[in-house]
N, C-alpha and C. Protein backbone atom coordinates (compact mmCIF):
# COMPACT_ATOMS: atom_id res chain seq x y z
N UNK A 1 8.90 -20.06 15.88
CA UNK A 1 9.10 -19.04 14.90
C UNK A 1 7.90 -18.11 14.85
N UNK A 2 8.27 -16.79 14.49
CA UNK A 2 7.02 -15.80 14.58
C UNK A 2 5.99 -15.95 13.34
N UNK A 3 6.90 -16.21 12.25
CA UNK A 3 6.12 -16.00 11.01
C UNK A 3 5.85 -17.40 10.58
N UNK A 4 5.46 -18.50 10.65
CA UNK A 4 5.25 -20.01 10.34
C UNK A 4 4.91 -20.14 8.85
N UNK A 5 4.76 -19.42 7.97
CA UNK A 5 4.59 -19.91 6.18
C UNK A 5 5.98 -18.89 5.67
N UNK A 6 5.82 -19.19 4.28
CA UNK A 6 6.56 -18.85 3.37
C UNK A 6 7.92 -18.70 4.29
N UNK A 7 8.77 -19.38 3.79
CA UNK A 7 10.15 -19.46 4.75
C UNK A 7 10.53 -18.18 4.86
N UNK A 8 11.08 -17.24 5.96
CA UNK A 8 11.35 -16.02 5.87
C UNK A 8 12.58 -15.55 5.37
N UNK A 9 13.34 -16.58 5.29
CA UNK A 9 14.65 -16.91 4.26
C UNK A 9 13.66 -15.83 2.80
N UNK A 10 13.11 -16.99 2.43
CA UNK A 10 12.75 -16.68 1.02
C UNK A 10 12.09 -15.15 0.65
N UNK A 11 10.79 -14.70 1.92
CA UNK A 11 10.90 -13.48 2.15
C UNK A 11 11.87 -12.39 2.10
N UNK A 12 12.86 -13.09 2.60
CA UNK A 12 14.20 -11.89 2.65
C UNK A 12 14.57 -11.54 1.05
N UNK A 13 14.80 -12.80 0.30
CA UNK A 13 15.35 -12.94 -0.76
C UNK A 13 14.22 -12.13 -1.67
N UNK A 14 13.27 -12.41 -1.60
CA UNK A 14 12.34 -11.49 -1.96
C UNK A 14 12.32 -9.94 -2.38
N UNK A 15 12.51 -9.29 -1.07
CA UNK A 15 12.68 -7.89 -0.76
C UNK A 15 13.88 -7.76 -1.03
N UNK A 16 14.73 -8.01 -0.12
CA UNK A 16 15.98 -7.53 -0.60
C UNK A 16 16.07 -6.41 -1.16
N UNK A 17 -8.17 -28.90 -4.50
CA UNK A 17 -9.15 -28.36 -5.68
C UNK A 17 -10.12 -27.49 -4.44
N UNK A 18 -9.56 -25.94 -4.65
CA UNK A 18 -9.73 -25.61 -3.75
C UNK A 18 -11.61 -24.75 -3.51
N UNK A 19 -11.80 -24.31 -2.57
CA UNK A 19 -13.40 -24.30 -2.67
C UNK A 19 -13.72 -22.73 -2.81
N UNK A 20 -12.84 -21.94 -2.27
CA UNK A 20 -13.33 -20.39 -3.50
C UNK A 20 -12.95 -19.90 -4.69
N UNK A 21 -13.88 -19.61 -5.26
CA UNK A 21 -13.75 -19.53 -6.80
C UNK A 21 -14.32 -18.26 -6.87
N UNK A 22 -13.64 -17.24 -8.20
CA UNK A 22 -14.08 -16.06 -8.63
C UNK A 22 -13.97 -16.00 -10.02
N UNK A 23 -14.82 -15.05 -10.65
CA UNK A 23 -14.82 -14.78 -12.17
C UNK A 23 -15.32 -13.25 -12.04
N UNK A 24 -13.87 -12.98 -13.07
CA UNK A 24 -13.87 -11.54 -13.21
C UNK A 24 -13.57 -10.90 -12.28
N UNK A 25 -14.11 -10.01 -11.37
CA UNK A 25 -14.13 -9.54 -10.09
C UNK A 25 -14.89 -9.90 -8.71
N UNK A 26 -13.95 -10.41 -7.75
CA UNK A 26 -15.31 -10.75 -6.66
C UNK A 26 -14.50 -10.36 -5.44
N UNK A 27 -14.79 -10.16 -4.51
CA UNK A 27 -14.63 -9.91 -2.86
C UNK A 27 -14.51 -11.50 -2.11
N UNK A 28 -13.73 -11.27 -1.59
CA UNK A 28 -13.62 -12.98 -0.61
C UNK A 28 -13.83 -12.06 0.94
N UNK A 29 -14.83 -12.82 1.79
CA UNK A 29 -14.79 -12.27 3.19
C UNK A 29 -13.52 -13.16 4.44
N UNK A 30 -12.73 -12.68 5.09
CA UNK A 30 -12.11 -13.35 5.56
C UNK A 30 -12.28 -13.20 7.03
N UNK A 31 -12.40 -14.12 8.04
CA UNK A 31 -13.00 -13.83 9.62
C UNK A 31 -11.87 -12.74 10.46
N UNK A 32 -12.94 -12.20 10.77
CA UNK A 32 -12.39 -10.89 11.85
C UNK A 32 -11.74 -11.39 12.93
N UNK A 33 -10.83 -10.53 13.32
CA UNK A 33 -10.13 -11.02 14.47
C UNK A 33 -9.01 -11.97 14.38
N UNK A 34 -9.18 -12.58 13.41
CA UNK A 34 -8.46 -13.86 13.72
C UNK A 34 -6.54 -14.43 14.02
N UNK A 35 -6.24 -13.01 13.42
CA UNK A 35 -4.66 -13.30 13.15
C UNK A 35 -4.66 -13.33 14.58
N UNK A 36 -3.25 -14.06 14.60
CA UNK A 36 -2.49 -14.13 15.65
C UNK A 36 -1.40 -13.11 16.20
N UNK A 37 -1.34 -13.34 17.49
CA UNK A 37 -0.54 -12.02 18.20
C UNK A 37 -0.48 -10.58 17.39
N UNK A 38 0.29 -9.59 17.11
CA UNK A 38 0.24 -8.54 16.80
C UNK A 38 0.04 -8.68 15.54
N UNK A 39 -0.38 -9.57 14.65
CA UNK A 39 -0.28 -9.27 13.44
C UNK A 39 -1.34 -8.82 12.39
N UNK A 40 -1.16 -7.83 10.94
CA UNK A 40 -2.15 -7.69 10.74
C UNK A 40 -3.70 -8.50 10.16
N UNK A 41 -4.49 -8.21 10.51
CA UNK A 41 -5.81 -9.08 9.96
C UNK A 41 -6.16 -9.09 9.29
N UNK A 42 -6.46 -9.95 7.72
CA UNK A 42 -6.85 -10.02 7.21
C UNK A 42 -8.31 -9.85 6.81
N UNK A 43 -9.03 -9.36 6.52
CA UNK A 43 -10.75 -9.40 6.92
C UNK A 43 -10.95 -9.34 5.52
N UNK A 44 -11.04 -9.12 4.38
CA UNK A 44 -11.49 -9.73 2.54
C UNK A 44 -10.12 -9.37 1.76
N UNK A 45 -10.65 -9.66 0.65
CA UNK A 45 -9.24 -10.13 -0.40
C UNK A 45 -10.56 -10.04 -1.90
N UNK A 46 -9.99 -9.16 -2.59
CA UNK A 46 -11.01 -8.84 -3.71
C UNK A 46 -9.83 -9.04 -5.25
N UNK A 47 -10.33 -10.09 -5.93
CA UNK A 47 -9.59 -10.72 -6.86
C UNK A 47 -10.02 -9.85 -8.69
N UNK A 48 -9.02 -9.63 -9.11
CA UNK A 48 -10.20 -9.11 -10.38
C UNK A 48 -9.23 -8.86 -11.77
N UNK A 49 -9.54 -9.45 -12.89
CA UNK A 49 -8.74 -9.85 -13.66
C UNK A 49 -9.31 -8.98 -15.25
N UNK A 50 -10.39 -7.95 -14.71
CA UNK A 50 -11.26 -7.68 -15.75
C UNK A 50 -10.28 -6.97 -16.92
N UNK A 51 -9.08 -6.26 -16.19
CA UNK A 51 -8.62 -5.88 -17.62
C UNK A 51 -7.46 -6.30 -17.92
N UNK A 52 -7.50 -6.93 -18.77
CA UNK A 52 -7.00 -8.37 -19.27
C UNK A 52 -5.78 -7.63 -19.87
N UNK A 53 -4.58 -8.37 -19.72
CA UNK A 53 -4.25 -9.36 -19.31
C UNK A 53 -3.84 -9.13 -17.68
N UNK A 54 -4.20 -7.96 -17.25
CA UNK A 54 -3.63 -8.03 -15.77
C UNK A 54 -4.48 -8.58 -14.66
N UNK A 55 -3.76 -8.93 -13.36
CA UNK A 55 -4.71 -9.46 -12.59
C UNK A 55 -4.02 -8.96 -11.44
N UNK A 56 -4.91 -8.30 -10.60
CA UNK A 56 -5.13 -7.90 -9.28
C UNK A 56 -5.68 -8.47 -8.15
N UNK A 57 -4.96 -8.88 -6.52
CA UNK A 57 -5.03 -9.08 -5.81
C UNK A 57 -4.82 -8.09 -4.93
N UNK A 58 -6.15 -7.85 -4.31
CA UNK A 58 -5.98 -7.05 -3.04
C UNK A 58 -6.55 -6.63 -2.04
N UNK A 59 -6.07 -6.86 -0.68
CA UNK A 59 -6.01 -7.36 0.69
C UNK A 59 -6.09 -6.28 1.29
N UNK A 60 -7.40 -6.50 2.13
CA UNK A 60 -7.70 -5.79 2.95
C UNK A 60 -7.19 -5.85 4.75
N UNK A 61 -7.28 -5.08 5.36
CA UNK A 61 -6.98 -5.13 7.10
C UNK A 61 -7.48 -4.30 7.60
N UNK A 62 -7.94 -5.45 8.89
CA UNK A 62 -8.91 -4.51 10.06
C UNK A 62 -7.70 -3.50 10.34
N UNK A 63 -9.04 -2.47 10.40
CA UNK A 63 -8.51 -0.80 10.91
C UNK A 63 -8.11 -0.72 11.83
N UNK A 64 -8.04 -1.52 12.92
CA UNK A 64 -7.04 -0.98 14.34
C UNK A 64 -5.55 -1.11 13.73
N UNK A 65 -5.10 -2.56 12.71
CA UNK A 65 -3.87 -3.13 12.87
C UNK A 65 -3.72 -2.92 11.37
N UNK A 66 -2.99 -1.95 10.59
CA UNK A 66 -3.18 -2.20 9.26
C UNK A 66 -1.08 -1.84 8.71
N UNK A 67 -1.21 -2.52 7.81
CA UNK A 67 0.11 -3.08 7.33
C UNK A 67 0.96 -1.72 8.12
N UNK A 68 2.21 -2.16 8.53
CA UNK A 68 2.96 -1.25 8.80
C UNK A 68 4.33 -1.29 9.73
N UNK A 69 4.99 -0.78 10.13
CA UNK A 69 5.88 -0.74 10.68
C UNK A 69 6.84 0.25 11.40
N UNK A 70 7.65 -0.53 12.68
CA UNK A 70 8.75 1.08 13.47
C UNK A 70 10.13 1.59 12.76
N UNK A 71 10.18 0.27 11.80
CA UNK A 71 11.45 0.56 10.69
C UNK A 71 12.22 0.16 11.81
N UNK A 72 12.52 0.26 13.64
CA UNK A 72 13.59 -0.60 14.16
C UNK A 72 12.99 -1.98 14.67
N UNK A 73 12.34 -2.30 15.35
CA UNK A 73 11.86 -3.12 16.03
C UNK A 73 10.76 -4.25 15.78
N UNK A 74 10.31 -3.51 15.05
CA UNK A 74 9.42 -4.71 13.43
C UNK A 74 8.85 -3.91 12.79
N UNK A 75 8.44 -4.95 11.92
CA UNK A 75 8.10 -4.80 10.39
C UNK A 75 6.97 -6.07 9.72
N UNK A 76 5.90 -5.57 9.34
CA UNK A 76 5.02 -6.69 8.53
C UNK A 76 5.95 -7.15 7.92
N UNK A 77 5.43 -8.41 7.16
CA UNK A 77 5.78 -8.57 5.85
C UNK A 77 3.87 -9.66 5.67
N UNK A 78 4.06 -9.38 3.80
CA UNK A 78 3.27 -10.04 3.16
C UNK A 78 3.66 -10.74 1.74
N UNK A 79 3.37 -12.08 2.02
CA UNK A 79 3.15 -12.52 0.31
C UNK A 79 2.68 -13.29 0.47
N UNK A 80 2.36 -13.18 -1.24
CA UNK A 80 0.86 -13.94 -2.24
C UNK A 80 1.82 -14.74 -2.75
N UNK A 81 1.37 -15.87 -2.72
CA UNK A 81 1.50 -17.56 -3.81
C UNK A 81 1.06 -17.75 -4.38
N UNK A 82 1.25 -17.83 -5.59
CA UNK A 82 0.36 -18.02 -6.94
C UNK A 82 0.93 -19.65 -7.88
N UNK A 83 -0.24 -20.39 -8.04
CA UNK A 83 0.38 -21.03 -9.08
C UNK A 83 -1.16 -21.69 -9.82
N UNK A 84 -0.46 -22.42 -10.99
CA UNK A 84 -1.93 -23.36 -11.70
C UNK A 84 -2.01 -24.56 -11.52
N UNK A 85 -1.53 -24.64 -10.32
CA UNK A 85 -1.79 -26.44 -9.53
C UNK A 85 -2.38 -26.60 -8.45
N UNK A 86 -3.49 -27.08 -8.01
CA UNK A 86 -3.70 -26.64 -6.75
C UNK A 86 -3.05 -27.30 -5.97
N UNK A 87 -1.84 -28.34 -5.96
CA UNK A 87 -1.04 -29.14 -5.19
C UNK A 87 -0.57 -28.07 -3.92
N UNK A 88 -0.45 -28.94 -2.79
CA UNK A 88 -0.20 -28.69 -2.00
C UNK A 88 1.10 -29.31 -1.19
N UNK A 89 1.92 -28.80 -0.18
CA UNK A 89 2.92 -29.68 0.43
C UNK A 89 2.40 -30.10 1.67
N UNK A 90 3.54 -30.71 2.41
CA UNK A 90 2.58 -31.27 3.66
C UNK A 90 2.16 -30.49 4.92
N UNK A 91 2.65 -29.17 4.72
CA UNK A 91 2.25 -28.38 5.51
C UNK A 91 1.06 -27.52 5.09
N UNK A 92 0.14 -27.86 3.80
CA UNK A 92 -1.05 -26.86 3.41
C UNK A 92 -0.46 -26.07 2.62
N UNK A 93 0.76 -25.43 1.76
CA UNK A 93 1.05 -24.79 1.76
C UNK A 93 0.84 -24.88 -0.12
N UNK A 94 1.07 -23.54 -1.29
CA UNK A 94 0.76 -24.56 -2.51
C UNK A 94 2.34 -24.95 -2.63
N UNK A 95 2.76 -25.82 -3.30
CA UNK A 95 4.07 -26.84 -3.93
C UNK A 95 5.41 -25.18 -4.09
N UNK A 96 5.91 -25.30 -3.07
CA UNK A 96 7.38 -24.41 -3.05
C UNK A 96 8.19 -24.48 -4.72
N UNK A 97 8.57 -23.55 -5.75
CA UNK A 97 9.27 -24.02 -6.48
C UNK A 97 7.92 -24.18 -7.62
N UNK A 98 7.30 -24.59 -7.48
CA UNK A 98 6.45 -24.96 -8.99
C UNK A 98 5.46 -23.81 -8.82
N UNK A 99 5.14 -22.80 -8.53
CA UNK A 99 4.68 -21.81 -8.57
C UNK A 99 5.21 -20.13 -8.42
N UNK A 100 4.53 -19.28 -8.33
CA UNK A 100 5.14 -17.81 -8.35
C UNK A 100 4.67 -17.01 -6.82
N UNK A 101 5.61 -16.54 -6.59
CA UNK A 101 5.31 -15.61 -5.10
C UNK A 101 5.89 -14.00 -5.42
N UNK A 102 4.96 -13.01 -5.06
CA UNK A 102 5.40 -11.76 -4.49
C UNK A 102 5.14 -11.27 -3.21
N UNK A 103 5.63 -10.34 -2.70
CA UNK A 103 5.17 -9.66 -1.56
C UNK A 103 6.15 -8.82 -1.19
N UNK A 104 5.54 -7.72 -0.17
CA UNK A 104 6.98 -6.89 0.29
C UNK A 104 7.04 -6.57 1.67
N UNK A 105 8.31 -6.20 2.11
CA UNK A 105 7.88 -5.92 3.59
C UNK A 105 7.71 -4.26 3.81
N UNK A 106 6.67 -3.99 5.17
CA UNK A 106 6.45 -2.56 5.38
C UNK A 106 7.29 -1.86 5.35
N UNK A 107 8.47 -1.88 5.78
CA UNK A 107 9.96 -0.84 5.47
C UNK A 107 10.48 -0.67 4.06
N UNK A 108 10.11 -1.39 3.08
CA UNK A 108 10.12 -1.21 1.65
C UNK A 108 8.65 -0.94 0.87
N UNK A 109 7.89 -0.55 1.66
CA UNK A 109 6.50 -0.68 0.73
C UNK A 109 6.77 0.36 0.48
N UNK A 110 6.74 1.56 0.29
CA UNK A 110 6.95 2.93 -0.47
C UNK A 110 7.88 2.59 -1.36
N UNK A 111 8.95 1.90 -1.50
CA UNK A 111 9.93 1.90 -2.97
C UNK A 111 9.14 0.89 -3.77
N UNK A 112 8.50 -0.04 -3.30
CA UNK A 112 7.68 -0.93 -3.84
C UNK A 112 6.43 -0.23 -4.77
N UNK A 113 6.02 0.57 -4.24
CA UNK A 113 5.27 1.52 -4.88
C UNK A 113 5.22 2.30 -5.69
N UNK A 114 6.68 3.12 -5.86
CA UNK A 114 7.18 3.86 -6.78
C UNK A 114 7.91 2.96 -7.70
N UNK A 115 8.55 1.65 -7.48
CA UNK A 115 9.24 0.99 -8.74
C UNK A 115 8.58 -0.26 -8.78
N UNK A 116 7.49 -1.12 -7.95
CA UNK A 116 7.04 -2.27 -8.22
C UNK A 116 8.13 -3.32 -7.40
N UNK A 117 7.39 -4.20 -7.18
CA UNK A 117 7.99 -5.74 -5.91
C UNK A 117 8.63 -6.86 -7.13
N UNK A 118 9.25 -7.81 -6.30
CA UNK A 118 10.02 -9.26 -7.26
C UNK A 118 8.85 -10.08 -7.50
N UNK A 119 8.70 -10.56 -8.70
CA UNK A 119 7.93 -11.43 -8.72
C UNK A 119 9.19 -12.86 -8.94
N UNK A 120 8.62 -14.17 -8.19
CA UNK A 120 9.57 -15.00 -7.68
C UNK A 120 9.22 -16.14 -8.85
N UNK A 121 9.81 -16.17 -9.96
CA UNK A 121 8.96 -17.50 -10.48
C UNK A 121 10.20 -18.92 -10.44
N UNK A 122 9.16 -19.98 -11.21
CA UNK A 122 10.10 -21.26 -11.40
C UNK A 122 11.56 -21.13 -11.56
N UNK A 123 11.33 -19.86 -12.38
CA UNK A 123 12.69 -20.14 -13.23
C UNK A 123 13.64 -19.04 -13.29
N UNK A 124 12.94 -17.55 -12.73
CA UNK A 124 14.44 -16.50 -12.60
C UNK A 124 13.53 -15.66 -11.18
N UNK A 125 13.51 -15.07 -11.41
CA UNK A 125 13.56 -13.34 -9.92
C UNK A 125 13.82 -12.69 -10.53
N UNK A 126 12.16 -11.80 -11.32
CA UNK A 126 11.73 -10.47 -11.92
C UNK A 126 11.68 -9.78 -11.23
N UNK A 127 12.49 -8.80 -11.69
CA UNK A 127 12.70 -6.82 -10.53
C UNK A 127 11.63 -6.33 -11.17
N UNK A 128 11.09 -5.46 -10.16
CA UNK A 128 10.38 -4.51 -10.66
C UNK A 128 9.25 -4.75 -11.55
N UNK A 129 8.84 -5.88 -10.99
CA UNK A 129 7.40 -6.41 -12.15
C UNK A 129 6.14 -6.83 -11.53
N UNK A 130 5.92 -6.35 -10.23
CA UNK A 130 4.64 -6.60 -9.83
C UNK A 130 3.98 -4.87 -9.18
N UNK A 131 3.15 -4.49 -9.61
CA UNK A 131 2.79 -3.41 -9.53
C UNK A 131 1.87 -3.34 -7.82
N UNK A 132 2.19 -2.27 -7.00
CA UNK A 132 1.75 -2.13 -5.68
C UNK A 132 1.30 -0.92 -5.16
N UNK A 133 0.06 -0.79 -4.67
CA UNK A 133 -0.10 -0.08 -4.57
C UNK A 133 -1.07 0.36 -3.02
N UNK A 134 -1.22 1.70 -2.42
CA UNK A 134 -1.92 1.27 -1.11
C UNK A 134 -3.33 2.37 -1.15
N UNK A 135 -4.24 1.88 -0.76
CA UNK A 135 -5.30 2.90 -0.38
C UNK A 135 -5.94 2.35 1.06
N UNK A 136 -5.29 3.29 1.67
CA UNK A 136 -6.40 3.11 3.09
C UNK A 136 -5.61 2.24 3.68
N UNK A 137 -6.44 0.82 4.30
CA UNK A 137 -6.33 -0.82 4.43
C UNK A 137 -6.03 -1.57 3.51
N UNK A 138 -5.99 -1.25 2.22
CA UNK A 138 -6.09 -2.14 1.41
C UNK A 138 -4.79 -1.94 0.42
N UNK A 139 -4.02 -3.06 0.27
CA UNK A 139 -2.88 -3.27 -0.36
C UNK A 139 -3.29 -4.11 -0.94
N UNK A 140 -3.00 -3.39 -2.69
CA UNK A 140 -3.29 -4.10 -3.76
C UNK A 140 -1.94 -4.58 -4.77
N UNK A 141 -1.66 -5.67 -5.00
CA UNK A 141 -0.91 -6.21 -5.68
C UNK A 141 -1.06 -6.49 -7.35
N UNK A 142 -0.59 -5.96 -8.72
CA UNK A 142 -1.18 -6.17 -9.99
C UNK A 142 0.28 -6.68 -10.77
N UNK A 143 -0.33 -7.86 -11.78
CA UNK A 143 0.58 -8.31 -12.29
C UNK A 143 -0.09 -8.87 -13.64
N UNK A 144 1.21 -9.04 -14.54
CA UNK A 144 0.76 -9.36 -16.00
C UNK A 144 0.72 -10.74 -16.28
N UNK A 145 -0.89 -11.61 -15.76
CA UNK A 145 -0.86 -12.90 -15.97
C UNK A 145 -0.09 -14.03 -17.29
N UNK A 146 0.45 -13.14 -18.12
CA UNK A 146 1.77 -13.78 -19.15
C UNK A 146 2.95 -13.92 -18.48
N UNK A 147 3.02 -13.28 -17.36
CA UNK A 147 3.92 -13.81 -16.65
C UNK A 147 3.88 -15.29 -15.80
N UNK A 148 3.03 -15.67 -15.71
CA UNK A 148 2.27 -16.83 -15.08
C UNK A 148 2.66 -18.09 -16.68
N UNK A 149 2.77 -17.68 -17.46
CA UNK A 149 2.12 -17.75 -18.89
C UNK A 149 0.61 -18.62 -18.88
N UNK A 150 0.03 -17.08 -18.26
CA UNK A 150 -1.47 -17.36 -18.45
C UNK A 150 -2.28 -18.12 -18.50
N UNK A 151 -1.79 -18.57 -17.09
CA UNK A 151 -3.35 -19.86 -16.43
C UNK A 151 -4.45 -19.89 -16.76
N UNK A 152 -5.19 -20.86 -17.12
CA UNK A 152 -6.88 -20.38 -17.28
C UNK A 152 -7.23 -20.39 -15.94
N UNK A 153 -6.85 -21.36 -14.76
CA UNK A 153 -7.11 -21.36 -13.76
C UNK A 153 -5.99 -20.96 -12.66
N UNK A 154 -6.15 -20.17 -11.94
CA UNK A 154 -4.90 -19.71 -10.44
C UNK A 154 -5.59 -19.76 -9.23
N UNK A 155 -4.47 -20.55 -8.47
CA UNK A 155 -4.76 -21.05 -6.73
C UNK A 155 -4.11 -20.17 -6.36
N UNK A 156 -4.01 -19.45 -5.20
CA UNK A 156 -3.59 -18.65 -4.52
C UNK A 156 -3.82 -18.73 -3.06
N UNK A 157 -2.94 -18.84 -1.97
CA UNK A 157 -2.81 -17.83 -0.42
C UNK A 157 -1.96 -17.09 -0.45
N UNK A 158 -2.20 -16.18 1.00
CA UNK A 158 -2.18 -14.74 1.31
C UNK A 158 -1.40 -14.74 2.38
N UNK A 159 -0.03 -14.76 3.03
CA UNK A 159 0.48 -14.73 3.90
C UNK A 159 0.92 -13.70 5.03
N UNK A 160 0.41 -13.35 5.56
CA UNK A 160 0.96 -12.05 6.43
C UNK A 160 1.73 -12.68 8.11
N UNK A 161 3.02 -11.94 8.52
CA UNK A 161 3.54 -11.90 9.20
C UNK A 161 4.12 -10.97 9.94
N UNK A 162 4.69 -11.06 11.16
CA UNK A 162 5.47 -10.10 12.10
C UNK A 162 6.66 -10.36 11.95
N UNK A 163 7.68 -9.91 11.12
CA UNK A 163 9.33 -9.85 11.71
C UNK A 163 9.72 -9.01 12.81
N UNK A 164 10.19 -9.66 14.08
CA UNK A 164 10.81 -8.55 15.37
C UNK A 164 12.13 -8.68 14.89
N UNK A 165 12.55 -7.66 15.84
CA UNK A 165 13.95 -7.47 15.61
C UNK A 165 14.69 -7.28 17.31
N UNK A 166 15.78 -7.26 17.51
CA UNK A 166 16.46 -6.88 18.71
C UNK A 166 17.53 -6.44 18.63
N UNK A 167 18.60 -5.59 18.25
CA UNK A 167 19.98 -5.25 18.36
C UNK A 167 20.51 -5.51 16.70
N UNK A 168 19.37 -5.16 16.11
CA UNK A 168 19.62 -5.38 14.47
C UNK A 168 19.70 -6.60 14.12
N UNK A 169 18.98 -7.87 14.88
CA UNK A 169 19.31 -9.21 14.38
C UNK A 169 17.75 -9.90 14.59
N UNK A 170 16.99 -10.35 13.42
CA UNK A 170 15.51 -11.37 13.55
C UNK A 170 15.93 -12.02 14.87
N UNK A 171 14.64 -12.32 15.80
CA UNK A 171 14.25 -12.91 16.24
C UNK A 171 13.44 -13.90 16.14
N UNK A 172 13.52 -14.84 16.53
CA UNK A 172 13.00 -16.14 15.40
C UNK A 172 12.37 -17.20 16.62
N UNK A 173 12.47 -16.69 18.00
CA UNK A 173 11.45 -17.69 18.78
C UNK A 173 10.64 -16.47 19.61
N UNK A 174 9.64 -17.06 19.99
CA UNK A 174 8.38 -16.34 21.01
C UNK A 174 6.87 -16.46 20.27
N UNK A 175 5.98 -15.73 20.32
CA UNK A 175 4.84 -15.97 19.77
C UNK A 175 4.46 -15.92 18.35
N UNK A 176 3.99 -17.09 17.95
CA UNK A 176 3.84 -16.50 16.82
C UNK A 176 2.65 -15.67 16.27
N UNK A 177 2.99 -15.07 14.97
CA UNK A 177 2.49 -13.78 14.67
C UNK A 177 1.92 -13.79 13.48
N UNK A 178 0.64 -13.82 12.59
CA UNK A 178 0.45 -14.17 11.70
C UNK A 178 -1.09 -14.38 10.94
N UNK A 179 -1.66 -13.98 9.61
CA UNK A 179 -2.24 -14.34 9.24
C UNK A 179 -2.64 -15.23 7.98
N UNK A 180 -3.93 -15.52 7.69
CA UNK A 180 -3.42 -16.39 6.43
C UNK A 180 -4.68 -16.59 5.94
N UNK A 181 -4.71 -16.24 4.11
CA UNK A 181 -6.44 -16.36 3.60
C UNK A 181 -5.81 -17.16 2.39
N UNK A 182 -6.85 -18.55 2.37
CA UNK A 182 -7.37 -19.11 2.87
C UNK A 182 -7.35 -19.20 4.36
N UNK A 183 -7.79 -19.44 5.45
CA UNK A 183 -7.45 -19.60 6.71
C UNK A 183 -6.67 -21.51 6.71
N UNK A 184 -5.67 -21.77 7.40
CA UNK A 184 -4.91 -22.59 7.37
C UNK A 184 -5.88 -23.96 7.89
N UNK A 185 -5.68 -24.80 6.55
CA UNK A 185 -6.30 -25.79 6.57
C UNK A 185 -7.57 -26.10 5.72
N UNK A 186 -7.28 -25.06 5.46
CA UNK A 186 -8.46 -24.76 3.84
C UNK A 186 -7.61 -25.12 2.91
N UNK A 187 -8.16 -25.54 1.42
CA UNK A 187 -7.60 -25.73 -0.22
C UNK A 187 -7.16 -23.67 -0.52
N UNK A 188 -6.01 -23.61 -1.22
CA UNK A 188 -5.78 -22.43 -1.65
C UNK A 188 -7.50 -21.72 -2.73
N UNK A 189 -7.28 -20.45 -2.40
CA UNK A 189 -8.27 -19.94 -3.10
C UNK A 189 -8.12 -20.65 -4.79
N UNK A 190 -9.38 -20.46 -5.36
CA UNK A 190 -9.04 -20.54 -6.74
C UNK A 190 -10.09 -19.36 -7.61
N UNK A 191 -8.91 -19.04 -8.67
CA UNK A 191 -9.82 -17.74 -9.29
C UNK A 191 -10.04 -18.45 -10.89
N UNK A 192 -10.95 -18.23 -11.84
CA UNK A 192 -11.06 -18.48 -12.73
C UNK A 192 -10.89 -17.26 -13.84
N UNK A 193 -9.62 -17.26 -15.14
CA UNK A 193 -9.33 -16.03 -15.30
C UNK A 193 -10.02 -15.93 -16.62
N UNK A 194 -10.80 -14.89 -16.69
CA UNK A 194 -11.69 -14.17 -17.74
C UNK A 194 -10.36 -13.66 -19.14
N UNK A 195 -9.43 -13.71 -18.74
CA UNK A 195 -8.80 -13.13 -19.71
C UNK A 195 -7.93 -14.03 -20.56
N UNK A 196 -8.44 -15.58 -20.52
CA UNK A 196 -7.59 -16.50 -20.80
C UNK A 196 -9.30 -16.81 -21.76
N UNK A 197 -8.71 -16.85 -23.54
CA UNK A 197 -9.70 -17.57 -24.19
C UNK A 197 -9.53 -19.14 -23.76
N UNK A 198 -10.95 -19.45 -23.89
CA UNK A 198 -10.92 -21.08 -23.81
C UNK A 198 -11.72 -21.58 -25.01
């Protein structure tokens, strides 16, 4: 398979104790180069929750390869996993189902922009409730941590992938394509949120 996390099933449906820690606002550096085959690279991820109650995630990419797409032949896609457990499944991944995911793919990131992405939680699939936005490299994701109902603490990875296409139908074997912050095999990031009294 090209894209190996977040089932691309669930992607579709979508669109249609870990060791970094931040408070308030911080920058995460993520290694250059590293994605696999065509996909884009992740290189930092800057977390920041300062104006409360919202919290922002957003992902940077090296400048040769930065989010995008031919609209026939592929298309990025990206999403963020969010939850307040740092549990994991047996693939590294955080616990499918007991947490919240957004993301969108490059052929929808402009409507994503003008009306906002799904945010995926436990319990329904919110339209239009994660705020997106792009400057440059950097695709920033903002959302209203009451939607979470306001973790003091959130684990998070960063999933980026290649969907190909051939004759209007996924292709689903050949190289895979892909990045991922934490880098795979790391504990999910963890942010500590300033906007949660304790």
């Amino acid at each position: 398979m090209r894209t190996q996390w977040v089932s691309l099933a669930l992607a579709t449906s979508l669109i249609m104790v870990g060791g970094n820690v931040a408070v308030a606002a911080e920058r995460f550096e993520d290694a250059i180069g590293d994605a696999l085959g065509d996909a884009p690279d992740i290189v930092a991820v800057t977390v920041d929750d300062e104006d409360s109650p919202l919290v922002s995630i957003s992902i940077e990419f090296g400048e040769e390869r930065p989010f995008g797409s031919d609209m026939e032949t592929w298309t990025d896609a990206i999403f963020v996993i969010m939850a307040a457990d740092p549990a994991v499944d047996e693939r590294g991944y955080l616990v499918s189902g007991a947490g919240y995911v957004t993301g969108t793919h490059a052929v929808q990131l402009d409507t994503h922009v003008d009306s906002g992405a799904i945010l995926l939680t436990p319990n329904a699939m919110l339209e239009d409730t994660v705020d997106v936005a792009v400057d440059g490299p950097v695709l920033t994701f903002t959302l209203d941590s009451g939607l979470m109902d306001s973790p003091p603490d959130l684990y998070f990875q960063i999933l980026v992938g290649v969907e190909r296409y051939e004759d209007g139908e996924e292709v689903t074997e050949g190289e895979e394509e892909g990045d991922m912050f934490p880098d795979e095999g790391e504990p999910p990031a963890h942010v500590q949120l300033d906007s949660v009294d304790r």
